[in-house]
N, C-alpha and C. Protein backbone atom coordinates (compact mmCIF):
# COMPACT_ATOMS: atom_id res chain seq x y z
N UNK A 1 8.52 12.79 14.73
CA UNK A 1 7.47 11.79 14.56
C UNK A 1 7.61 11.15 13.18
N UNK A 2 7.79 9.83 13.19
CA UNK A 2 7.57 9.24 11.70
C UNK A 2 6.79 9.24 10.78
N UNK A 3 6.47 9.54 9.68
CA UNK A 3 5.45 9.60 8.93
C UNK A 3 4.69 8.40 9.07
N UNK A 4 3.61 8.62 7.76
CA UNK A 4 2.93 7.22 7.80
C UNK A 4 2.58 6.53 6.55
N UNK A 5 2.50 5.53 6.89
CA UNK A 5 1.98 4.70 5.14
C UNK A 5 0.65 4.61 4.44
N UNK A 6 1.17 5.14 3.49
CA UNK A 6 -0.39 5.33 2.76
C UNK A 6 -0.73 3.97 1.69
N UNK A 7 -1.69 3.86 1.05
CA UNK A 7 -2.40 2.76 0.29
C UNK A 7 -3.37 3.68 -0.41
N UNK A 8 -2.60 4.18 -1.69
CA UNK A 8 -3.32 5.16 -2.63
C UNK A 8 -3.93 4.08 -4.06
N UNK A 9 -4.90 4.49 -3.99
CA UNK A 9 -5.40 3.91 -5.41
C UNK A 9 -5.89 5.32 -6.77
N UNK A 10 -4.78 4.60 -7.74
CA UNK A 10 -4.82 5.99 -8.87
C UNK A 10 -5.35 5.50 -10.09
N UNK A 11 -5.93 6.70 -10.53
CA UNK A 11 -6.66 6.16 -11.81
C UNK A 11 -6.34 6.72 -13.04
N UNK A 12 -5.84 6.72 -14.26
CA UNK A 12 -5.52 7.36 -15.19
C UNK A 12 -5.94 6.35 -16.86
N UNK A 13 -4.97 7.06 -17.72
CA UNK A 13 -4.64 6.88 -18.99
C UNK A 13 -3.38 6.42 -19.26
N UNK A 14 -3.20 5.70 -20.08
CA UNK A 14 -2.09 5.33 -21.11
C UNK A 14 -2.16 5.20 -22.34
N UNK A 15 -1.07 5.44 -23.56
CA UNK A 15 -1.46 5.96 -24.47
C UNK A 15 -1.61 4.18 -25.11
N UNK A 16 -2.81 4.25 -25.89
CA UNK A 16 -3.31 2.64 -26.85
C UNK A 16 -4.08 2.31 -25.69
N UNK A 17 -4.60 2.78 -24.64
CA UNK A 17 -5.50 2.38 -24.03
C UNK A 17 -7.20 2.84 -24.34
N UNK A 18 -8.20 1.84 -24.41
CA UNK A 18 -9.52 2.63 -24.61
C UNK A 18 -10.24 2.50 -22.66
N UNK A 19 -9.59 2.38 -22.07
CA UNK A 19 -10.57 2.80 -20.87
C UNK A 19 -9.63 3.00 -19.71
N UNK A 20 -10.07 3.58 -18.73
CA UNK A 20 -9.30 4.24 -17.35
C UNK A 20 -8.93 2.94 -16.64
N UNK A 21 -7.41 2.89 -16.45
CA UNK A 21 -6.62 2.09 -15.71
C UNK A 21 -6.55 2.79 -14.45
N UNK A 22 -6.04 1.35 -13.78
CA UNK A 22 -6.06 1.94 -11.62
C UNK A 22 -4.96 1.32 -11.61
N UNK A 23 -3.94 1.11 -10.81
CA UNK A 23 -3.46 1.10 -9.87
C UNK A 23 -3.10 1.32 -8.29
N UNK A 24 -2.61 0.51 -7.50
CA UNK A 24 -2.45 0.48 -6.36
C UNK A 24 -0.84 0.93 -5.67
N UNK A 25 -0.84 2.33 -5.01
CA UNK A 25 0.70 2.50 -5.10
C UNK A 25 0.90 2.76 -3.29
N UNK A 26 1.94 2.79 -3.01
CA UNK A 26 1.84 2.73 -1.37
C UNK A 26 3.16 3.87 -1.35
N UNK A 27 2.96 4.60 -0.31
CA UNK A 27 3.65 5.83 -0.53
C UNK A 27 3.70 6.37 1.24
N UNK A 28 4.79 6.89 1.46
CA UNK A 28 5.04 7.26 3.10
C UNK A 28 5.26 8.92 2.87
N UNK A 29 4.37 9.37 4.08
CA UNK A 29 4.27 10.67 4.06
C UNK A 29 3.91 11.49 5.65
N UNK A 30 3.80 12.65 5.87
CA UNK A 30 3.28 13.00 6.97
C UNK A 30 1.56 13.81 6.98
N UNK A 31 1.58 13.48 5.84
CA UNK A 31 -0.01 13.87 4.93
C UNK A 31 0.22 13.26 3.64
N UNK A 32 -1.26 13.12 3.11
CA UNK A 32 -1.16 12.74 1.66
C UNK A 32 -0.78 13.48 0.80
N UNK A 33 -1.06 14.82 1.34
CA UNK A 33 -0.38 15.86 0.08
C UNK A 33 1.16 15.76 0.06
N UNK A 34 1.73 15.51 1.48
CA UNK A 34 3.06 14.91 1.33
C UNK A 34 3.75 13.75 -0.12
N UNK A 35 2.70 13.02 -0.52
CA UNK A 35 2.56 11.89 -0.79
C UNK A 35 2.92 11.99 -2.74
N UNK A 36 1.94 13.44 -2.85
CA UNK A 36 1.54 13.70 -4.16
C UNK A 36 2.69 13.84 -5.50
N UNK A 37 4.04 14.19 -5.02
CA UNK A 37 4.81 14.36 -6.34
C UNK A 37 5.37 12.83 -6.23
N UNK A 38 5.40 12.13 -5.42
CA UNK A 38 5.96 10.75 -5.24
C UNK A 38 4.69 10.00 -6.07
N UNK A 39 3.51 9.79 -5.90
CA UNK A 39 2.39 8.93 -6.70
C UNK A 39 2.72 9.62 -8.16
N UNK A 40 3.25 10.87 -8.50
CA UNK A 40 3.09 11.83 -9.97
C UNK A 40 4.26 10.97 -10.44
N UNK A 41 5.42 10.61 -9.82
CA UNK A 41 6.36 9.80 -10.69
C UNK A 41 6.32 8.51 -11.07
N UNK A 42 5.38 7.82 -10.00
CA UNK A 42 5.31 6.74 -9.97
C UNK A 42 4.42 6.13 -10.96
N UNK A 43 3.25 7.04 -11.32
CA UNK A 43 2.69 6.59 -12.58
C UNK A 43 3.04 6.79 -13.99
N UNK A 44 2.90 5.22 -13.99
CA UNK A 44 3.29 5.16 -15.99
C UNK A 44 2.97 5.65 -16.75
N UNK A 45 1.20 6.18 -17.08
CA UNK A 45 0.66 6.38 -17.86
C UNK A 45 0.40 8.08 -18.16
N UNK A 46 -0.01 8.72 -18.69
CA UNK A 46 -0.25 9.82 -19.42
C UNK A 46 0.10 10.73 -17.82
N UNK A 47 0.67 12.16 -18.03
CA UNK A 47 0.21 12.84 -16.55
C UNK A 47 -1.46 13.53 -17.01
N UNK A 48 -1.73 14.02 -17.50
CA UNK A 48 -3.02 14.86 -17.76
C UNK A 48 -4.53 13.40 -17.63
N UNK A 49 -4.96 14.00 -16.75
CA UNK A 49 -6.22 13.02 -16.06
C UNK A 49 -5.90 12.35 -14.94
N UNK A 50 -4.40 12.14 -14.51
CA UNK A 50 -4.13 11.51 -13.24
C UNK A 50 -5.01 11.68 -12.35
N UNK A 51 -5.29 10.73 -11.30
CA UNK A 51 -6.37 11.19 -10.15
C UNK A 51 -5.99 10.44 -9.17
N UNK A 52 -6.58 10.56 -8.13
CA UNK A 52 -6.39 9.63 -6.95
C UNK A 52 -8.19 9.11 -6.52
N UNK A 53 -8.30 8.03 -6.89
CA UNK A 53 -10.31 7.19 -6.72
C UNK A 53 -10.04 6.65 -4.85
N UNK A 54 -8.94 7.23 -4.44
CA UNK A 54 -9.36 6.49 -3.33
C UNK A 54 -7.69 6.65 -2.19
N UNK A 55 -7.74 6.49 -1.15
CA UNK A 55 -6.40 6.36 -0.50
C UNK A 55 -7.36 6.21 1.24
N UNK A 56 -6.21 5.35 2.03
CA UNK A 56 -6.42 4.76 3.01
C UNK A 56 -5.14 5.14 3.95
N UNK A 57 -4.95 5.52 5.24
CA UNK A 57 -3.43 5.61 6.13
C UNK A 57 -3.57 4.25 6.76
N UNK A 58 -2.50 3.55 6.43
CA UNK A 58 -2.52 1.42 7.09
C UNK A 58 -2.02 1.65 8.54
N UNK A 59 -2.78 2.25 9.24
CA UNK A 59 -2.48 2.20 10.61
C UNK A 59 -2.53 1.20 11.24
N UNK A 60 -3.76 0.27 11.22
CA UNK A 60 -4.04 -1.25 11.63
C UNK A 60 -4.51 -2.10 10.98
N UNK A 61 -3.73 -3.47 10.51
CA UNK A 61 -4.47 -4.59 9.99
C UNK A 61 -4.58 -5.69 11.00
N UNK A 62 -5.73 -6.24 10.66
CA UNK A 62 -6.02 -6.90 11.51
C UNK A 62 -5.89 -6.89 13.49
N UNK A 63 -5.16 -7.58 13.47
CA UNK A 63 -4.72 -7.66 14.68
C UNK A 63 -3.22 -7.11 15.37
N UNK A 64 -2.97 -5.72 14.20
CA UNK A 64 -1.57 -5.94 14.43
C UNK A 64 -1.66 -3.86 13.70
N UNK A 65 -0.73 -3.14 14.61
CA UNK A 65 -0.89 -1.47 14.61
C UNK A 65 0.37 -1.53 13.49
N UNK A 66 -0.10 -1.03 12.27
CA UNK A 66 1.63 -0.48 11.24
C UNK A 66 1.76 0.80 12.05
N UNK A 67 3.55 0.62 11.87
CA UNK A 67 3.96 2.03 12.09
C UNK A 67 5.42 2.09 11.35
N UNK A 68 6.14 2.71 11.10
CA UNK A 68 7.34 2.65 10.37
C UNK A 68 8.39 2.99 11.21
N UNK A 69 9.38 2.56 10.71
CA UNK A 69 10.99 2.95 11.38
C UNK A 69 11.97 3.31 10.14
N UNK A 70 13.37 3.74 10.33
CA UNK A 70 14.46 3.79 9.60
C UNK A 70 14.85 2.50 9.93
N UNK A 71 14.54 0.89 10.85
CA UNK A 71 15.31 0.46 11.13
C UNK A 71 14.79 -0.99 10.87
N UNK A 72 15.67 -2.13 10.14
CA UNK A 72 14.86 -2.89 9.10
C UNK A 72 14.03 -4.08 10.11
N UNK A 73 12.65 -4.31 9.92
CA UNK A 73 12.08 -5.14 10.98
C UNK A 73 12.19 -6.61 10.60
N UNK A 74 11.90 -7.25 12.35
CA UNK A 74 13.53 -8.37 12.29
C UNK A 74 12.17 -9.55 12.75
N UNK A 75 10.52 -9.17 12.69
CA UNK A 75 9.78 -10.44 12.95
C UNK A 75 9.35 -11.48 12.17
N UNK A 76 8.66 -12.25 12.53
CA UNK A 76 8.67 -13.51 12.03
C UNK A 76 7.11 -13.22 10.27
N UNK A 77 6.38 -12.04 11.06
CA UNK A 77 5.03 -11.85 10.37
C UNK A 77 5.38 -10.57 9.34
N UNK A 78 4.57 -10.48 8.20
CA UNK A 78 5.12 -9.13 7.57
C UNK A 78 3.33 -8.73 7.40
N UNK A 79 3.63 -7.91 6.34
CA UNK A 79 2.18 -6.80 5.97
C UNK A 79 2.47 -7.42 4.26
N UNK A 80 1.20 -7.68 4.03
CA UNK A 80 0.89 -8.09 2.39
C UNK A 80 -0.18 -7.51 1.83
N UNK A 81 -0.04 -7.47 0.33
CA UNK A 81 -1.00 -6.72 -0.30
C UNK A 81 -1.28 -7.87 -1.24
N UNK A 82 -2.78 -8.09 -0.89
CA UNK A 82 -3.35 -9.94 -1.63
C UNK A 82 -4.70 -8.71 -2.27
N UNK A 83 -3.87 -9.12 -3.96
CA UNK A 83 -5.20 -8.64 -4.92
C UNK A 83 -5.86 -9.75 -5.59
N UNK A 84 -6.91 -10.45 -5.55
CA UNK A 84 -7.95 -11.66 -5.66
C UNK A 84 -8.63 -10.91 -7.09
N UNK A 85 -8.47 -11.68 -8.12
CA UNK A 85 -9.46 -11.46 -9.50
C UNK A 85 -10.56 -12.78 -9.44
N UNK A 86 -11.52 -12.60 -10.56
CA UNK A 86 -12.50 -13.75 -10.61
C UNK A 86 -13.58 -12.46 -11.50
N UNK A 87 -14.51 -13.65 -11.57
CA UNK A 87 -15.93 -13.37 -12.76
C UNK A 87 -17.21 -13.50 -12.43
N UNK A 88 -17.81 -12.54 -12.86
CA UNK A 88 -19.48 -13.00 -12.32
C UNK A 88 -20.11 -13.05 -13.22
N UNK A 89 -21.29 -13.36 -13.70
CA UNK A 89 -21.71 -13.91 -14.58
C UNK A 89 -22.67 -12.57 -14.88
N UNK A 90 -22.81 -11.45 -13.94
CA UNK A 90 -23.76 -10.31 -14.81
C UNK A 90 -22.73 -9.52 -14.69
N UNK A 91 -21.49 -9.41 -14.75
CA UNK A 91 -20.29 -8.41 -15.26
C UNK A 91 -19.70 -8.71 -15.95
N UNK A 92 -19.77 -7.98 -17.26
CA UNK A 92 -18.52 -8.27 -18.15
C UNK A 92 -17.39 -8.09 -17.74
N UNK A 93 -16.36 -7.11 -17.60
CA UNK A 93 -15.34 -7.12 -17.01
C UNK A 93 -14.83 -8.07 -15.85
N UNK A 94 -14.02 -8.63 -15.85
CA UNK A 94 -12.99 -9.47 -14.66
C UNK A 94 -13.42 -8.02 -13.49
N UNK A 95 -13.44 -8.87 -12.27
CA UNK A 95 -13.86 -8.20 -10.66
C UNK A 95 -12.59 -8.38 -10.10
N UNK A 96 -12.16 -7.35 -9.51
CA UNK A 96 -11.23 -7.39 -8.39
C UNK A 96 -11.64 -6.79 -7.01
N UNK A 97 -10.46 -7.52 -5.90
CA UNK A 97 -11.07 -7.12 -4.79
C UNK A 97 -9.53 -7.54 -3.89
N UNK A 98 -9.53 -5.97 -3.07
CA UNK A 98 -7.96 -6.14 -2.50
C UNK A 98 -7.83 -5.66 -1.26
N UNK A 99 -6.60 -5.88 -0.27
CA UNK A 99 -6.70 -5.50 0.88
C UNK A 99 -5.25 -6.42 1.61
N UNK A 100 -5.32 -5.24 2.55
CA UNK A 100 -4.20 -5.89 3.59
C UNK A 100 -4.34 -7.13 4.42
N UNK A 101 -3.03 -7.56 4.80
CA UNK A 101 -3.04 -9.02 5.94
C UNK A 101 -2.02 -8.95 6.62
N UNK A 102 -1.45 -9.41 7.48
CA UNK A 102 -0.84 -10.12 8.04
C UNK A 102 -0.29 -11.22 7.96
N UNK A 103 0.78 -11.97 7.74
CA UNK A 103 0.82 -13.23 7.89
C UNK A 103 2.50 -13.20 7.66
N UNK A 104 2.76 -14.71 7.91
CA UNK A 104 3.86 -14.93 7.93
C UNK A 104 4.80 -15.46 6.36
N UNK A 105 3.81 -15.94 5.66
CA UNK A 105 4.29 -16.21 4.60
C UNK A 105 3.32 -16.06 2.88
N UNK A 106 3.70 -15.71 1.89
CA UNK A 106 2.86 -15.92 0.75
C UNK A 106 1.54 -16.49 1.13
N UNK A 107 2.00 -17.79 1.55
CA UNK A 107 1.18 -18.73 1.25
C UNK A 107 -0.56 -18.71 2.07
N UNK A 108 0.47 -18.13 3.23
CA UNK A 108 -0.94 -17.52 4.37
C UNK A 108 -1.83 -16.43 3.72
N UNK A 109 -0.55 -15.37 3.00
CA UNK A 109 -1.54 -14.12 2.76
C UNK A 109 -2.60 -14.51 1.67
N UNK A 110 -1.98 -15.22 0.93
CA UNK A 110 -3.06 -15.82 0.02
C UNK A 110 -4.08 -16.15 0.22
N UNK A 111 -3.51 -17.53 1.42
CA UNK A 111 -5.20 -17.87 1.91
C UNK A 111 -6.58 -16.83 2.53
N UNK A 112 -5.55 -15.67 3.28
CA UNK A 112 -6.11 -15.18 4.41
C UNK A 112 -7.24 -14.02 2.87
N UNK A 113 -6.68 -13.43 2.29
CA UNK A 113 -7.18 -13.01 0.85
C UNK A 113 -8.21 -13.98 0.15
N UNK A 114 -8.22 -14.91 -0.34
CA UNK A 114 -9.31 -15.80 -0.65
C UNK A 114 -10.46 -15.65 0.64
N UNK A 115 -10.32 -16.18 1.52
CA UNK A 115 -11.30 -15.98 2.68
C UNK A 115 -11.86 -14.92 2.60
N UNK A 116 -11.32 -13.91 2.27
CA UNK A 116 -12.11 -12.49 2.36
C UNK A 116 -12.45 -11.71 1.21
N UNK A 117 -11.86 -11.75 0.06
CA UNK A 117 -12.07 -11.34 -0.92
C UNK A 117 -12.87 -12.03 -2.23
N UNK A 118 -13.85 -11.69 -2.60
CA UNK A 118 -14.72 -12.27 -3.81
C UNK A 118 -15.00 -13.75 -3.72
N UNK A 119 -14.96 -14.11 -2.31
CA UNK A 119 -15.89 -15.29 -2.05
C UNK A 119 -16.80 -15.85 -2.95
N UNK A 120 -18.00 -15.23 -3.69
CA UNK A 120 -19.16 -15.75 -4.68
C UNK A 120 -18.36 -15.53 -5.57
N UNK A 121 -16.96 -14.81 -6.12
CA UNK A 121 -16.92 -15.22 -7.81
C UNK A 121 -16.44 -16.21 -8.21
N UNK A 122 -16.68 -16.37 -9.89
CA UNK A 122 -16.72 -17.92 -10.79
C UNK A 122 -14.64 -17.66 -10.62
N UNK A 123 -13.97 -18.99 -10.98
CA UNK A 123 -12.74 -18.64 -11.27
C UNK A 123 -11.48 -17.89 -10.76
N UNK A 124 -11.74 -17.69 -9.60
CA UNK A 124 -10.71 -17.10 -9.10
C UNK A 124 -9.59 -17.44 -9.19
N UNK A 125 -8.47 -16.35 -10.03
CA UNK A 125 -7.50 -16.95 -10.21
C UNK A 125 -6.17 -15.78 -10.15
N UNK A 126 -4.89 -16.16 -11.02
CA UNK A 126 -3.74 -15.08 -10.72
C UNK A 126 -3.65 -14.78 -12.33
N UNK A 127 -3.09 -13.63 -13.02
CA UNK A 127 -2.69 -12.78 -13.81
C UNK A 127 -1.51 -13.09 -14.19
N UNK A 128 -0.71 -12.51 -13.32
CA UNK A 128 0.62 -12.33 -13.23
C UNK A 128 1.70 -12.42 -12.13
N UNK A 129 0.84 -13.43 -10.88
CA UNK A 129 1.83 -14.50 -10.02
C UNK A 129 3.40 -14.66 -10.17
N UNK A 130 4.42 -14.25 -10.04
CA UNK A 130 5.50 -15.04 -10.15
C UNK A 130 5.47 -16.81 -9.35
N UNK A 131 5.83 -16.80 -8.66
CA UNK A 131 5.94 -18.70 -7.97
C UNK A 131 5.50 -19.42 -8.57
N UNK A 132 6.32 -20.63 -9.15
CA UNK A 132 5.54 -21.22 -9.77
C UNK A 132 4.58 -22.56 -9.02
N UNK A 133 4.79 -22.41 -7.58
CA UNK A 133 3.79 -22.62 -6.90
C UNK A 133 2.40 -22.39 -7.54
N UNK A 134 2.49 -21.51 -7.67
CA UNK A 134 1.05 -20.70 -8.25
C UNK A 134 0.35 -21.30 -9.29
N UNK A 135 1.05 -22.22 -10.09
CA UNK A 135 0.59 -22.62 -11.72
C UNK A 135 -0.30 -23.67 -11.30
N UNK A 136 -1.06 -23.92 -10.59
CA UNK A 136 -2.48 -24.71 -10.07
C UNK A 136 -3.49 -24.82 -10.63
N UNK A 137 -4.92 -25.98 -10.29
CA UNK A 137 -5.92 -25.09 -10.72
C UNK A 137 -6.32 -24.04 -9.89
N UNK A 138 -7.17 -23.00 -11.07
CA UNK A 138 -7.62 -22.00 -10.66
C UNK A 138 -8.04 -21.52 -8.94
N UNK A 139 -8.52 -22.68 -8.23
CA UNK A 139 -9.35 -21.84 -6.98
C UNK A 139 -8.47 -22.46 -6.03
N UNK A 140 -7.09 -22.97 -6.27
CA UNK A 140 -6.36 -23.58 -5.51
C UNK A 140 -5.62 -22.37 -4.06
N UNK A 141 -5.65 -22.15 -3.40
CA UNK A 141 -4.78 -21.76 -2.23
C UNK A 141 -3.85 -20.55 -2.92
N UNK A 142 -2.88 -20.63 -4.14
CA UNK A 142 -2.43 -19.81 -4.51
C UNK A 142 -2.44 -18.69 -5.37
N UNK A 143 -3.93 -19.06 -5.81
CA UNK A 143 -4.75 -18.48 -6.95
C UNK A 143 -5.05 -16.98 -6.70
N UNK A 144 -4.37 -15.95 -6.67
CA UNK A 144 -4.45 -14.78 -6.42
C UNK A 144 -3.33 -14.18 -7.83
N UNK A 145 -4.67 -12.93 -7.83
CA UNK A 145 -3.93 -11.92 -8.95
C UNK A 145 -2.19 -11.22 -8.36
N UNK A 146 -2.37 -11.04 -7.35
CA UNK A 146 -1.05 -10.36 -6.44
C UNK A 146 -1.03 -10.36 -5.39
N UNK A 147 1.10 -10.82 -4.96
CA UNK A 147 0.75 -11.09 -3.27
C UNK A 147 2.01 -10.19 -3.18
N UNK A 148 1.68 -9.38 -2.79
CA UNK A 148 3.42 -8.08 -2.37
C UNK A 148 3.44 -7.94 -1.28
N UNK A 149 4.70 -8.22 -0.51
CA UNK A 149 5.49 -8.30 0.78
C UNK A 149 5.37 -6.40 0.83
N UNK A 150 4.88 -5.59 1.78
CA UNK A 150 5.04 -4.88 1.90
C UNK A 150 5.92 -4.71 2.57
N UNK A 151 7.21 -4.37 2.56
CA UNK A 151 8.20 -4.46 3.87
C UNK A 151 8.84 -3.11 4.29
N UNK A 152 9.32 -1.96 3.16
CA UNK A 152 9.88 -0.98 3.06
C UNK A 152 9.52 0.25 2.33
N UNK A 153 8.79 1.16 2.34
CA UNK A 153 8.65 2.29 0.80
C UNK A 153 9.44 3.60 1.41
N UNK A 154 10.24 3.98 0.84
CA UNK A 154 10.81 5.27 0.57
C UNK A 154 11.55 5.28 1.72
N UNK A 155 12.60 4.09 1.90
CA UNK A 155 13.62 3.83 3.19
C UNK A 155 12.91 3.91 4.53
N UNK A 156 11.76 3.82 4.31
CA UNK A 156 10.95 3.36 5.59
C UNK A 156 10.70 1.96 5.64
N UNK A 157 10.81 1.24 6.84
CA UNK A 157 10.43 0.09 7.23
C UNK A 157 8.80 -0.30 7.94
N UNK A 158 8.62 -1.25 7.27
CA UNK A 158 7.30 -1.10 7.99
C UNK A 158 7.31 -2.56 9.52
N UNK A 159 6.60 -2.25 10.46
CA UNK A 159 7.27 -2.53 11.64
C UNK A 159 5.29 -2.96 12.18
N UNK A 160 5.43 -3.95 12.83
CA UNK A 160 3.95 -5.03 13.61
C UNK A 160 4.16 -4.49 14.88
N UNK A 161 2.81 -4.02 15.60
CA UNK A 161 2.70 -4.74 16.98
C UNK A 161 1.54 -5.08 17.19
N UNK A 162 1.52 -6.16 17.71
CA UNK A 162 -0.11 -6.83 18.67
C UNK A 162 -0.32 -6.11 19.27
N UNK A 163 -2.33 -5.73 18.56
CA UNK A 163 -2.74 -5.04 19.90
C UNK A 163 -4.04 -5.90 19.76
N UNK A 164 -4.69 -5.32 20.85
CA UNK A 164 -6.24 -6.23 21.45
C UNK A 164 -7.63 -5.87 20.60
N UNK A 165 -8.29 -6.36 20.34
CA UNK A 165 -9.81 -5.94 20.06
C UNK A 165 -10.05 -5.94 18.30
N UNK A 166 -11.11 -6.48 18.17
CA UNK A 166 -11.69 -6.78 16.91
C UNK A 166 -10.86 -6.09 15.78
N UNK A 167 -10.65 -6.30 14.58
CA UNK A 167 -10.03 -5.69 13.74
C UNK A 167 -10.57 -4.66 13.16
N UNK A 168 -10.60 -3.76 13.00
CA UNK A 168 -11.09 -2.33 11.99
C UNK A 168 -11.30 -3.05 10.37
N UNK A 169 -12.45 -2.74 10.29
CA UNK A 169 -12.54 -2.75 8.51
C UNK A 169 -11.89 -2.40 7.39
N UNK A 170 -10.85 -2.81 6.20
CA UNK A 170 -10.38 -1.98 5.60
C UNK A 170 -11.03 -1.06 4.60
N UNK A 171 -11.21 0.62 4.95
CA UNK A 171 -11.99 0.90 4.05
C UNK A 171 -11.53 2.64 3.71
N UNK A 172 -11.67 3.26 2.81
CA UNK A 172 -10.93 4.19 2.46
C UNK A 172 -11.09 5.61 3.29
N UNK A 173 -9.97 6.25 3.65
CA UNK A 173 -10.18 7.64 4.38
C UNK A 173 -10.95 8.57 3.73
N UNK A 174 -10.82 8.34 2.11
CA UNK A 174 -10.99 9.31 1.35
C UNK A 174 -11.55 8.56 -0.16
N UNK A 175 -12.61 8.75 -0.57
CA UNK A 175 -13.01 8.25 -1.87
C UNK A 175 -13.48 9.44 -2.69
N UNK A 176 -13.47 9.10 -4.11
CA UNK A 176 -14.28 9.96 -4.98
C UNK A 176 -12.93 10.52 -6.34
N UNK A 177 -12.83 11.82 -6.55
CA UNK A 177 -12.63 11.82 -7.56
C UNK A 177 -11.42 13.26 -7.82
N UNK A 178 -9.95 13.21 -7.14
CA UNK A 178 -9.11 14.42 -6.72
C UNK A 178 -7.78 14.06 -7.93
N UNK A 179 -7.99 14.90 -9.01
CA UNK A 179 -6.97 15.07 -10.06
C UNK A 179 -5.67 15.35 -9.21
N UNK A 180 -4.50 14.96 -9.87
CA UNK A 180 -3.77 15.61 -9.36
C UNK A 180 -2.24 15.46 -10.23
């Protein structure tokens, strides 16, 4: 049986940092504990305080079941990871807000991400975009903090099929607060 793909969100330290950094790391396993010395390398920052604030198994987005193969997938649609920044006016800190799609190109996942992510905030815009598509104003179509082609992690392929009925919510298997 093939493992499966995870969507771990980790929280730590780095050294010259004054507050707890996250990241978003995607990792293939047959459990999450499977998962755990692979997220331990993968983070940059300090090991002591590492944690995991959250992790999800991407079984279904939208309209469409992930599952993985050894064998590289040959369709027209891929799996994206659209992270949307912006500002509200009673938070200091910049707001983020992230999640899977579907689509066939950047340009879709982008949109399909704006539509759903931080709708009411001021400014929505990108960070650190490569395309220079992207260099717009701010609330333009391409205006997203990050758009990553999920296509492959750890010589796994990630692989679409259409299935029927409303989409599942993206929302975490597991939240709270597991050092590791």
């Amino acid at each position: 049986m093939p493992p499966q793909l995870f969507l771990v969100v980790l929280g730590g330290r780095a050294p010259g940092v004054h507050i707890e950094l996250h990241d978003v790391r995607f990792v293939v396993g047959h459990s999450l504990d499977d998962t755990l010395p692979a997220l331990r390398r993968q983070w940059f920052g300090r090991r002591r305080g590492l944690h995991i604030d959250s992790w999800m198994a991407v079984k279904r987005v939208g309209r469409h079941a992930i599952h993985l193969s050894r064998d590289p997938w040959e369709g027209a649609d891929r799996l994206w990871f659209v992270n949307v920044g912006g500002y509200r006016p009673d938070r200091l800190a910049e707001q983020h807000a992230f999640g899977l799609v579907v689509a066939a190109t950047a340009s879709d996942a982008k949109r399909q991400g704006l539509a759903t992510w931080l709708p009411q905030a001021v400014d929505r815009h990108k960070d650190d975009l490569q395309p220079l598509a992207c260099l717009e104003a701010p609330l333009s179509p391409e205006a997203v903090d990050d758009c990553l082609a999920v296509e492959a992690v750890a010589g796994w392929h990630v692989h679409l099929t259409p299935v029927a009925g409303a989409p599942p919510p993206q929302v975490p298997d597991w939240f709270g607060y597991r050092p590791i």
